[in-house]
C-alpha atoms as a PDB file:
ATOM      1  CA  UNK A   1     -13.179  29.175 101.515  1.00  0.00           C
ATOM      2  CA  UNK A   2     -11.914  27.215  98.925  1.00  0.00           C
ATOM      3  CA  UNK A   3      -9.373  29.734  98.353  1.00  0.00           C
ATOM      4  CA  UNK A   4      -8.051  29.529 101.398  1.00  0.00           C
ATOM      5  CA  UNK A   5      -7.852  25.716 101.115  1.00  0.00           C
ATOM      6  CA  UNK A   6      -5.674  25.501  98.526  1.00  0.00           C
ATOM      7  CA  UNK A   7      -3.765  28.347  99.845  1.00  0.00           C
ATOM      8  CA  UNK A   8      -3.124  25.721 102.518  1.00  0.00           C
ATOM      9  CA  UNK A   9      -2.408  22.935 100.936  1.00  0.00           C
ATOM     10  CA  UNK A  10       0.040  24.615  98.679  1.00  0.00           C
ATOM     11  CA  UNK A  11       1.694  26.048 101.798  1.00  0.00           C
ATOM     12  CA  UNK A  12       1.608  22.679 103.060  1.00  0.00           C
ATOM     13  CA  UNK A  13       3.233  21.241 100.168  1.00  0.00           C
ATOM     14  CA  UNK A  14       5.699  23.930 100.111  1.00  0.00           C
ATOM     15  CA  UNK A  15       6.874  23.236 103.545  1.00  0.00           C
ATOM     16  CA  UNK A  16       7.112  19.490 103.691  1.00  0.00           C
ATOM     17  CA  UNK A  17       9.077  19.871 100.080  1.00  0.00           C
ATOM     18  CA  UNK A  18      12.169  17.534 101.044  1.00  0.00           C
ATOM     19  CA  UNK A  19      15.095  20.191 100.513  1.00  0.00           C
ATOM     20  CA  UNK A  20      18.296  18.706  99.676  1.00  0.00           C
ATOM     21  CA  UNK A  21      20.436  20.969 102.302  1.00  0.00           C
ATOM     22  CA  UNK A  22      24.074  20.592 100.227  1.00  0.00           C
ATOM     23  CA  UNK A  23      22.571  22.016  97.152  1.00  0.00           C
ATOM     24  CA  UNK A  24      20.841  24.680  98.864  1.00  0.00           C
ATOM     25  CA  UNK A  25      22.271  28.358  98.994  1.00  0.00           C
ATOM     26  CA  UNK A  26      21.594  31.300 101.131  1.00  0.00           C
ATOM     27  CA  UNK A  27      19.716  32.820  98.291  1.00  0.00           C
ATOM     28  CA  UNK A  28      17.459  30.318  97.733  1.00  0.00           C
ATOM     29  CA  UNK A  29      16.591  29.882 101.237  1.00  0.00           C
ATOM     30  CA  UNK A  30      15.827  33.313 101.461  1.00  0.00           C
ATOM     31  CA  UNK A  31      13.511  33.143  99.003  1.00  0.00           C
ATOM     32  CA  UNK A  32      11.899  30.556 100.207  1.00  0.00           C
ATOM     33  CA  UNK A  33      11.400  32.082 102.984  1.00  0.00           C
ATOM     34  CA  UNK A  34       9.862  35.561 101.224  1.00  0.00           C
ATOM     35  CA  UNK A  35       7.485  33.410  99.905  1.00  0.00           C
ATOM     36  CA  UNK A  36       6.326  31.548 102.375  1.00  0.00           C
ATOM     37  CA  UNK A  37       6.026  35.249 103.925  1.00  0.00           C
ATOM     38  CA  UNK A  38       3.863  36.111 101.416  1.00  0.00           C
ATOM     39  CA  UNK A  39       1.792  33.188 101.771  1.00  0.00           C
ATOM     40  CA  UNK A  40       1.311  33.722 105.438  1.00  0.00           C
ATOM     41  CA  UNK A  41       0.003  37.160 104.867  1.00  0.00           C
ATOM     42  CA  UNK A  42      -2.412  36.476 101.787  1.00  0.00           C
ATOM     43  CA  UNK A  43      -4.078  33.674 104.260  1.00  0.00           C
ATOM     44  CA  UNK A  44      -4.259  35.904 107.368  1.00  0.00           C
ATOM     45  CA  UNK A  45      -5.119  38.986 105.031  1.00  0.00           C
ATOM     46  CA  UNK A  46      -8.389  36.896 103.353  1.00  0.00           C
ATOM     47  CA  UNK A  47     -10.628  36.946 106.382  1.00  0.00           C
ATOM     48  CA  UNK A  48     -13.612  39.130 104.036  1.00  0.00           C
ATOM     49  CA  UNK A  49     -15.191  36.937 100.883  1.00  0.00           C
ATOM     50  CA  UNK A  50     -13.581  38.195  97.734  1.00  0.00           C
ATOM     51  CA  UNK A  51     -14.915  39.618  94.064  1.00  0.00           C
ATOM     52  CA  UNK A  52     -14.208  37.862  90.936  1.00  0.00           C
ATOM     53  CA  UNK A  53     -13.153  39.580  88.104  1.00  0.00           C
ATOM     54  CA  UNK A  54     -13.176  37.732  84.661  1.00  0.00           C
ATOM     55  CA  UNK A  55     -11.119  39.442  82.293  1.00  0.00           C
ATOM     56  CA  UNK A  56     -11.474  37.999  78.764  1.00  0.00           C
ATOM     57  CA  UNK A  57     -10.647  38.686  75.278  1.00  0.00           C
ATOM     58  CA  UNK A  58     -14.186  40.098  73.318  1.00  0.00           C
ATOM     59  CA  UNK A  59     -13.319  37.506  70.591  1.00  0.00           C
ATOM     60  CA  UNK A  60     -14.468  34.691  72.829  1.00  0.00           C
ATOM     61  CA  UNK A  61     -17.643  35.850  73.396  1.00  0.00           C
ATOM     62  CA  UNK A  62     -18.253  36.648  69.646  1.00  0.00           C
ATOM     63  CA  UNK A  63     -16.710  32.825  69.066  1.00  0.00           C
ATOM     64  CA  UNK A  64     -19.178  31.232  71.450  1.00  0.00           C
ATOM     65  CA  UNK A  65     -22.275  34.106  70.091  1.00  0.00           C
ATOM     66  CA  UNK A  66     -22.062  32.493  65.990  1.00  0.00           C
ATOM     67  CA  UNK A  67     -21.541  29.180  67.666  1.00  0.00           C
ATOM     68  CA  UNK A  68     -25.482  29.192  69.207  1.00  0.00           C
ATOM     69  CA  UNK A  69     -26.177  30.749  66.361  1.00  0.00           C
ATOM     70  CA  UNK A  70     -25.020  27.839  64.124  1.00  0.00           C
ATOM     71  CA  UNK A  71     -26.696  25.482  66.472  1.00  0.00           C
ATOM     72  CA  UNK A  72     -29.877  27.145  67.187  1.00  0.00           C
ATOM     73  CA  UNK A  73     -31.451  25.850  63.722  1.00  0.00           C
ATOM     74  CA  UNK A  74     -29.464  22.282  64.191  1.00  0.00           C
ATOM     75  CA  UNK A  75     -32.002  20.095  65.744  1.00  0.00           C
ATOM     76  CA  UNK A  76     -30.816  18.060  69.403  1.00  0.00           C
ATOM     77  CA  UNK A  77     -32.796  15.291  70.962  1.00  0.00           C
ATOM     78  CA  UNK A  78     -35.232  16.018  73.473  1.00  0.00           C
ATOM     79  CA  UNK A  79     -37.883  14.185  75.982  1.00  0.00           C
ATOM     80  CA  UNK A  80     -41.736  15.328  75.773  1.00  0.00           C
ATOM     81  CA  UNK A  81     -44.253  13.426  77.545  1.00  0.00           C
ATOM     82  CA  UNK A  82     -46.699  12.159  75.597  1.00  0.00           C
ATOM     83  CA  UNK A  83     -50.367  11.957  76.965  1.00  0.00           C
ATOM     84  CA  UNK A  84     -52.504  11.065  74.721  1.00  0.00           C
ATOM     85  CA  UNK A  85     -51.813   8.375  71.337  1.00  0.00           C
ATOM     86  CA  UNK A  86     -54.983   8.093  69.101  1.00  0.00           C
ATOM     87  CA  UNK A  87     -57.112   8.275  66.152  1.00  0.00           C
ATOM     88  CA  UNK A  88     -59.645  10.776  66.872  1.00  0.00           C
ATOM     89  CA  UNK A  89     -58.542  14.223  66.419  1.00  0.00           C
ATOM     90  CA  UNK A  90     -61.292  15.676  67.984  1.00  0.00           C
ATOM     91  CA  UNK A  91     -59.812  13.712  71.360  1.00  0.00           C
ATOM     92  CA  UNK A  92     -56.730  14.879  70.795  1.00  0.00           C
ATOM     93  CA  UNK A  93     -57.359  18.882  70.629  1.00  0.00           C
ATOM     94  CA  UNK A  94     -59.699  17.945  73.763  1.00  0.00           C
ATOM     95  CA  UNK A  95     -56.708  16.063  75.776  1.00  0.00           C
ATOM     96  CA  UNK A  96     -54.451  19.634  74.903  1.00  0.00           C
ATOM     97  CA  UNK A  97     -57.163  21.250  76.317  1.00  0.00           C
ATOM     98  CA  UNK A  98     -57.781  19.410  80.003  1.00  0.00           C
ATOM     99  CA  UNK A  99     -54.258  19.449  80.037  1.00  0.00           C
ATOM    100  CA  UNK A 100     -53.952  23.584  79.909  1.00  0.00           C
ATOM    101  CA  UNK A 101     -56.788  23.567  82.144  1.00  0.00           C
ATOM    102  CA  UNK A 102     -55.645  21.546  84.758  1.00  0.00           C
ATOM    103  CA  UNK A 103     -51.718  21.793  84.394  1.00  0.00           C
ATOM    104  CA  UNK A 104     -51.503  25.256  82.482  1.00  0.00           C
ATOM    105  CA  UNK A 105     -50.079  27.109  85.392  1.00  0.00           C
ATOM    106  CA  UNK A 106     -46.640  24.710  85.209  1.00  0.00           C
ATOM    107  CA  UNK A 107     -46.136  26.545  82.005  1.00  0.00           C
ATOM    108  CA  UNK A 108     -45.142  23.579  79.658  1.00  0.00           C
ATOM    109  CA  UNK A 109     -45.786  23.696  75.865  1.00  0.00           C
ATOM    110  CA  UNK A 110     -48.804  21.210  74.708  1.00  0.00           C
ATOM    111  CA  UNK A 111     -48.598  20.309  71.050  1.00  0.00           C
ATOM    112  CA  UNK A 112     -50.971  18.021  68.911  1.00  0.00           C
ATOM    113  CA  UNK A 113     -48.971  16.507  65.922  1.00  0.00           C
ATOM    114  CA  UNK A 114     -50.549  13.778  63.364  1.00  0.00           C
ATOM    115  CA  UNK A 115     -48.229  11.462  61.940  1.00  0.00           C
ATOM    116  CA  UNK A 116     -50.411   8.935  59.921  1.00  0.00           C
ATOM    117  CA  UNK A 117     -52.084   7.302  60.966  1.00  0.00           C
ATOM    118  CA  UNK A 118     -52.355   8.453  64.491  1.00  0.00           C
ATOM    119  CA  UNK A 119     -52.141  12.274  66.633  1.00  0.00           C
ATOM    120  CA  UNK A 120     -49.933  12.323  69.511  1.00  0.00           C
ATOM    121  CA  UNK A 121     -50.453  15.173  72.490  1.00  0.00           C
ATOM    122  CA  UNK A 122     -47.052  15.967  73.390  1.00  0.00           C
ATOM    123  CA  UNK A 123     -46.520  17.573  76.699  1.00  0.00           C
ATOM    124  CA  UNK A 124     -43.120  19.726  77.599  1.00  0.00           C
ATOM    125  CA  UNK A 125     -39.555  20.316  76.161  1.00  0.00           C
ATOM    126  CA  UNK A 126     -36.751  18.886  77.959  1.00  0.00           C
ATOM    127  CA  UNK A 127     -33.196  18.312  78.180  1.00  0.00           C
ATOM    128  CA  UNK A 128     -32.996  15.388  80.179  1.00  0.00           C
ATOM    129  CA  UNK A 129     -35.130  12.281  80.870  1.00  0.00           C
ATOM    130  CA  UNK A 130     -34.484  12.859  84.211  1.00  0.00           C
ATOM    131  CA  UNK A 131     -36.528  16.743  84.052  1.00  0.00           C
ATOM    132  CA  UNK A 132     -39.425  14.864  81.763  1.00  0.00           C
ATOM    133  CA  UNK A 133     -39.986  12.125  84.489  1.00  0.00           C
ATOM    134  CA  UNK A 134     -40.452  14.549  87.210  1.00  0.00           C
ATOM    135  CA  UNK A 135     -42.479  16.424  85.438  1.00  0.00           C
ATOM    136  CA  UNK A 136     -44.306  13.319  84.199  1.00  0.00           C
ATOM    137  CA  UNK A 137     -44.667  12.490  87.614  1.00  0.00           C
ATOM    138  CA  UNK A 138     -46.438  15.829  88.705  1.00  0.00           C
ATOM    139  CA  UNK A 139     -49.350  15.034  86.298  1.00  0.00           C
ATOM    140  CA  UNK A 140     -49.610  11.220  87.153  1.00  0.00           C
ATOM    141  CA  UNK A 141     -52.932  12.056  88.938  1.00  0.00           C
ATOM    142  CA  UNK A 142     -54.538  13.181  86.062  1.00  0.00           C
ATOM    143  CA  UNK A 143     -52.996  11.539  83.048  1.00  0.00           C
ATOM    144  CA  UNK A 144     -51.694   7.955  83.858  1.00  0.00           C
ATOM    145  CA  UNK A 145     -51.103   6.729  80.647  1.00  0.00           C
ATOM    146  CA  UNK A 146     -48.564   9.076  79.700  1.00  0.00           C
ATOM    147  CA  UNK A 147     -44.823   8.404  79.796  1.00  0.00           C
ATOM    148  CA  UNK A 148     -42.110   9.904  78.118  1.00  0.00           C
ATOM    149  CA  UNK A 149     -40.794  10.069  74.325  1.00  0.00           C
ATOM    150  CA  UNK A 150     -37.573  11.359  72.999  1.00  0.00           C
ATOM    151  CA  UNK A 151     -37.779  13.410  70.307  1.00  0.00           C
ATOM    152  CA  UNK A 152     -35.554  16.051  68.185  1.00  0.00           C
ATOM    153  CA  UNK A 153     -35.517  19.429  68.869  1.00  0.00           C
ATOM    154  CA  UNK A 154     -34.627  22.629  67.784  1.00  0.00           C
ATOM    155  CA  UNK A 155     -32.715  24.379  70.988  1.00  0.00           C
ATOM    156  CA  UNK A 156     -35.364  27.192  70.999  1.00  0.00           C
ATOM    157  CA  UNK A 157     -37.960  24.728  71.927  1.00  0.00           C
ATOM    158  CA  UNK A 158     -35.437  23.959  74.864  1.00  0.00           C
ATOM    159  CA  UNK A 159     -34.438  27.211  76.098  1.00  0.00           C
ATOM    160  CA  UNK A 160     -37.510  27.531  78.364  1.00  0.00           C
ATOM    161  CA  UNK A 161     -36.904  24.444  79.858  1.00  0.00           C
ATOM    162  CA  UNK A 162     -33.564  25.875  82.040  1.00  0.00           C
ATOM    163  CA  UNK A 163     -36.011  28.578  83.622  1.00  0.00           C
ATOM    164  CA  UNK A 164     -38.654  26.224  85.359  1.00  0.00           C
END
Protein backbone atom coordinates (compact mmCIF):
# COMPACT_ATOMS: atom_id res chain seq x y z
CA UNK A 1 0.00 0.00 0.00
CA UNK A 2 2.59 2.27 0.56
CA UNK A 3 3.86 1.53 -2.75
CA UNK A 4 1.11 2.50 -4.35
CA UNK A 5 1.07 5.79 -2.41
CA UNK A 6 3.99 7.10 -3.53
CA UNK A 7 3.33 5.79 -6.89
CA UNK A 8 0.59 8.40 -6.56
CA UNK A 9 2.01 11.09 -5.32
CA UNK A 10 4.84 10.96 -7.75
CA UNK A 11 2.24 10.74 -10.52
CA UNK A 12 0.67 13.55 -8.91
CA UNK A 13 3.67 15.56 -8.85
CA UNK A 14 4.44 14.65 -12.30
CA UNK A 15 1.24 15.96 -13.61
CA UNK A 16 0.79 19.24 -11.82
CA UNK A 17 4.73 19.90 -12.87
CA UNK A 18 4.15 23.57 -14.34
CA UNK A 19 5.47 22.92 -18.05
CA UNK A 20 6.75 25.89 -19.69
CA UNK A 21 4.80 25.23 -23.20
CA UNK A 22 7.48 27.48 -25.54
CA UNK A 23 10.34 25.39 -24.43
CA UNK A 24 8.59 22.25 -24.81
CA UNK A 25 9.07 19.96 -27.99
CA UNK A 26 7.13 17.18 -29.46
CA UNK A 27 9.70 14.81 -28.15
CA UNK A 28 9.58 15.66 -24.85
CA UNK A 29 5.95 15.64 -24.63
CA UNK A 30 5.91 12.35 -25.90
CA UNK A 31 7.86 11.17 -23.41
CA UNK A 32 6.14 12.49 -20.95
CA UNK A 33 3.47 11.01 -21.94
CA UNK A 34 5.23 7.21 -22.19
CA UNK A 35 5.87 7.68 -18.82
CA UNK A 36 3.06 8.67 -17.39
CA UNK A 37 1.83 5.45 -19.46
CA UNK A 38 3.96 3.48 -17.63
CA UNK A 39 2.95 4.81 -14.44
CA UNK A 40 -0.68 4.19 -15.10
CA UNK A 41 -0.04 0.58 -15.76
CA UNK A 42 2.45 -0.24 -12.78
CA UNK A 43 -0.55 1.26 -10.43
CA UNK A 44 -3.41 -0.63 -12.13
CA UNK A 45 -1.00 -3.74 -12.59
CA UNK A 46 -0.17 -3.81 -8.45
CA UNK A 47 -3.55 -5.00 -7.28
CA UNK A 48 -1.62 -8.51 -5.53
CA UNK A 49 0.96 -7.62 -2.40
CA UNK A 50 4.46 -7.87 -3.73
CA UNK A 51 7.93 -9.88 -2.64
CA UNK A 52 10.96 -8.10 -1.62
CA UNK A 53 14.09 -9.04 -2.82
CA UNK A 54 17.28 -7.59 -1.08
CA UNK A 55 20.14 -7.96 -3.19
CA UNK A 56 23.39 -7.03 -1.38
CA UNK A 57 27.02 -7.25 -1.70
CA UNK A 58 28.40 -10.41 0.84
CA UNK A 59 30.98 -7.83 2.10
CA UNK A 60 28.32 -6.04 4.08
CA UNK A 61 27.27 -8.73 5.93
CA UNK A 62 30.90 -9.83 6.78
CA UNK A 63 31.40 -5.80 7.70
CA UNK A 64 28.45 -5.75 10.08
CA UNK A 65 29.47 -9.88 11.34
CA UNK A 66 33.36 -8.51 12.89
CA UNK A 67 31.51 -5.41 13.90
CA UNK A 68 29.27 -7.53 16.79
CA UNK A 69 32.06 -9.29 17.11
CA UNK A 70 34.20 -6.28 18.20
CA UNK A 71 31.36 -5.16 20.35
CA UNK A 72 30.22 -8.27 21.90
CA UNK A 73 33.19 -8.13 24.61
CA UNK A 74 32.77 -4.04 24.81
CA UNK A 75 30.57 -3.56 27.73
CA UNK A 76 27.03 -1.11 27.09
CA UNK A 77 24.87 0.17 29.87
CA UNK A 78 22.03 -1.71 30.95
CA UNK A 79 18.90 -1.55 33.57
CA UNK A 80 18.49 -4.62 36.15
CA UNK A 81 16.10 -4.35 38.86
CA UNK A 82 17.43 -4.68 41.94
CA UNK A 83 15.38 -6.47 44.76
CA UNK A 84 17.09 -6.95 47.46
CA UNK A 85 20.27 -4.40 49.05
CA UNK A 86 21.84 -5.95 52.26
CA UNK A 87 24.33 -7.34 54.51
CA UNK A 88 23.39 -10.80 55.09
CA UNK A 89 24.36 -13.09 52.42
CA UNK A 90 22.45 -15.77 53.56
CA UNK A 91 19.24 -13.23 52.70
CA UNK A 92 20.48 -12.55 49.68
CA UNK A 93 20.90 -16.25 48.07
CA UNK A 94 17.31 -16.66 49.83
CA UNK A 95 15.73 -13.40 47.98
CA UNK A 96 17.34 -15.18 44.40
CA UNK A 97 15.60 -17.98 45.45
CA UNK A 98 11.71 -16.68 46.17
CA UNK A 99 12.34 -14.79 43.27
CA UNK A 100 12.91 -18.09 40.82
CA UNK A 101 10.19 -19.57 42.68
CA UNK A 102 7.66 -17.19 42.29
CA UNK A 103 8.78 -15.26 39.02
CA UNK A 104 11.01 -18.10 37.38
CA UNK A 105 8.61 -18.80 34.62
CA UNK A 106 9.21 -14.92 33.14
CA UNK A 107 12.61 -16.26 32.41
CA UNK A 108 14.82 -13.29 33.68
CA UNK A 109 18.41 -13.84 34.94
CA UNK A 110 18.74 -13.43 38.98
CA UNK A 111 22.28 -12.65 40.06
CA UNK A 112 23.70 -12.08 43.68
CA UNK A 113 26.86 -9.80 43.48
CA UNK A 114 28.81 -8.44 46.77
CA UNK A 115 30.42 -5.27 46.42
CA UNK A 116 31.75 -4.39 49.99
CA UNK A 117 30.26 -3.91 52.01
CA UNK A 118 26.87 -4.93 50.88
CA UNK A 119 25.17 -7.96 48.20
CA UNK A 120 22.78 -6.73 45.77
CA UNK A 121 20.04 -9.33 44.04
CA UNK A 122 19.87 -8.11 40.65
CA UNK A 123 16.89 -9.09 38.66
CA UNK A 124 16.85 -9.01 34.53
CA UNK A 125 18.98 -7.60 31.60
CA UNK A 126 17.62 -4.83 29.71
CA UNK A 127 18.02 -2.40 27.07
CA UNK A 128 15.83 0.21 28.06
CA UNK A 129 14.46 1.67 31.33
CA UNK A 130 11.37 1.62 29.79
CA UNK A 131 11.51 -2.76 29.41
CA UNK A 132 13.02 -2.82 33.26
CA UNK A 133 10.00 -0.76 34.62
CA UNK A 134 7.47 -2.98 33.13
CA UNK A 135 9.00 -5.70 34.15
CA UNK A 136 9.58 -4.13 37.57
CA UNK A 137 6.09 -3.54 37.60
CA UNK A 138 5.00 -7.28 37.02
CA UNK A 139 6.73 -8.26 40.33
CA UNK A 140 5.49 -5.19 42.41
CA UNK A 141 3.20 -7.65 44.30
CA UNK A 142 5.81 -9.54 45.61
CA UNK A 143 8.90 -7.40 45.86
CA UNK A 144 8.02 -3.67 46.56
CA UNK A 145 11.15 -2.40 47.41
CA UNK A 146 12.78 -3.01 44.27
CA UNK A 147 13.32 -0.40 41.56
CA UNK A 148 15.62 -0.22 38.88
CA UNK A 149 19.59 0.26 38.51
CA UNK A 150 21.61 0.91 35.46
CA UNK A 151 24.40 -0.99 35.09
CA UNK A 152 27.14 -2.04 32.30
CA UNK A 153 26.79 -4.84 30.31
CA UNK A 154 28.32 -7.06 28.09
CA UNK A 155 25.71 -7.40 24.91
CA UNK A 156 25.46 -11.20 25.56
CA UNK A 157 23.84 -10.53 28.81
CA UNK A 158 21.37 -8.44 26.55
CA UNK A 159 20.66 -10.59 23.73
CA UNK A 160 17.89 -12.47 25.59
CA UNK A 161 16.26 -9.52 26.45
CA UNK A 162 14.89 -8.84 22.49
CA UNK A 163 13.13 -12.40 22.71
CA UNK A 164 10.71 -11.83 25.77
Amino acid sequence: MYGKSALLISLLFFLFLPLQAQQDTTLENQKADSLLRIFLHKLEASREPGDVVIDQDPRVTRILRKLYEYRKNKPVRGWKVLIYRGRDRNQAYAIQADFVEHYGHLGLPVTVNYQEPDFFTLVGAFHTKEEAFRYRALIHGYFPNGYLVSEMMRINELEGSWER
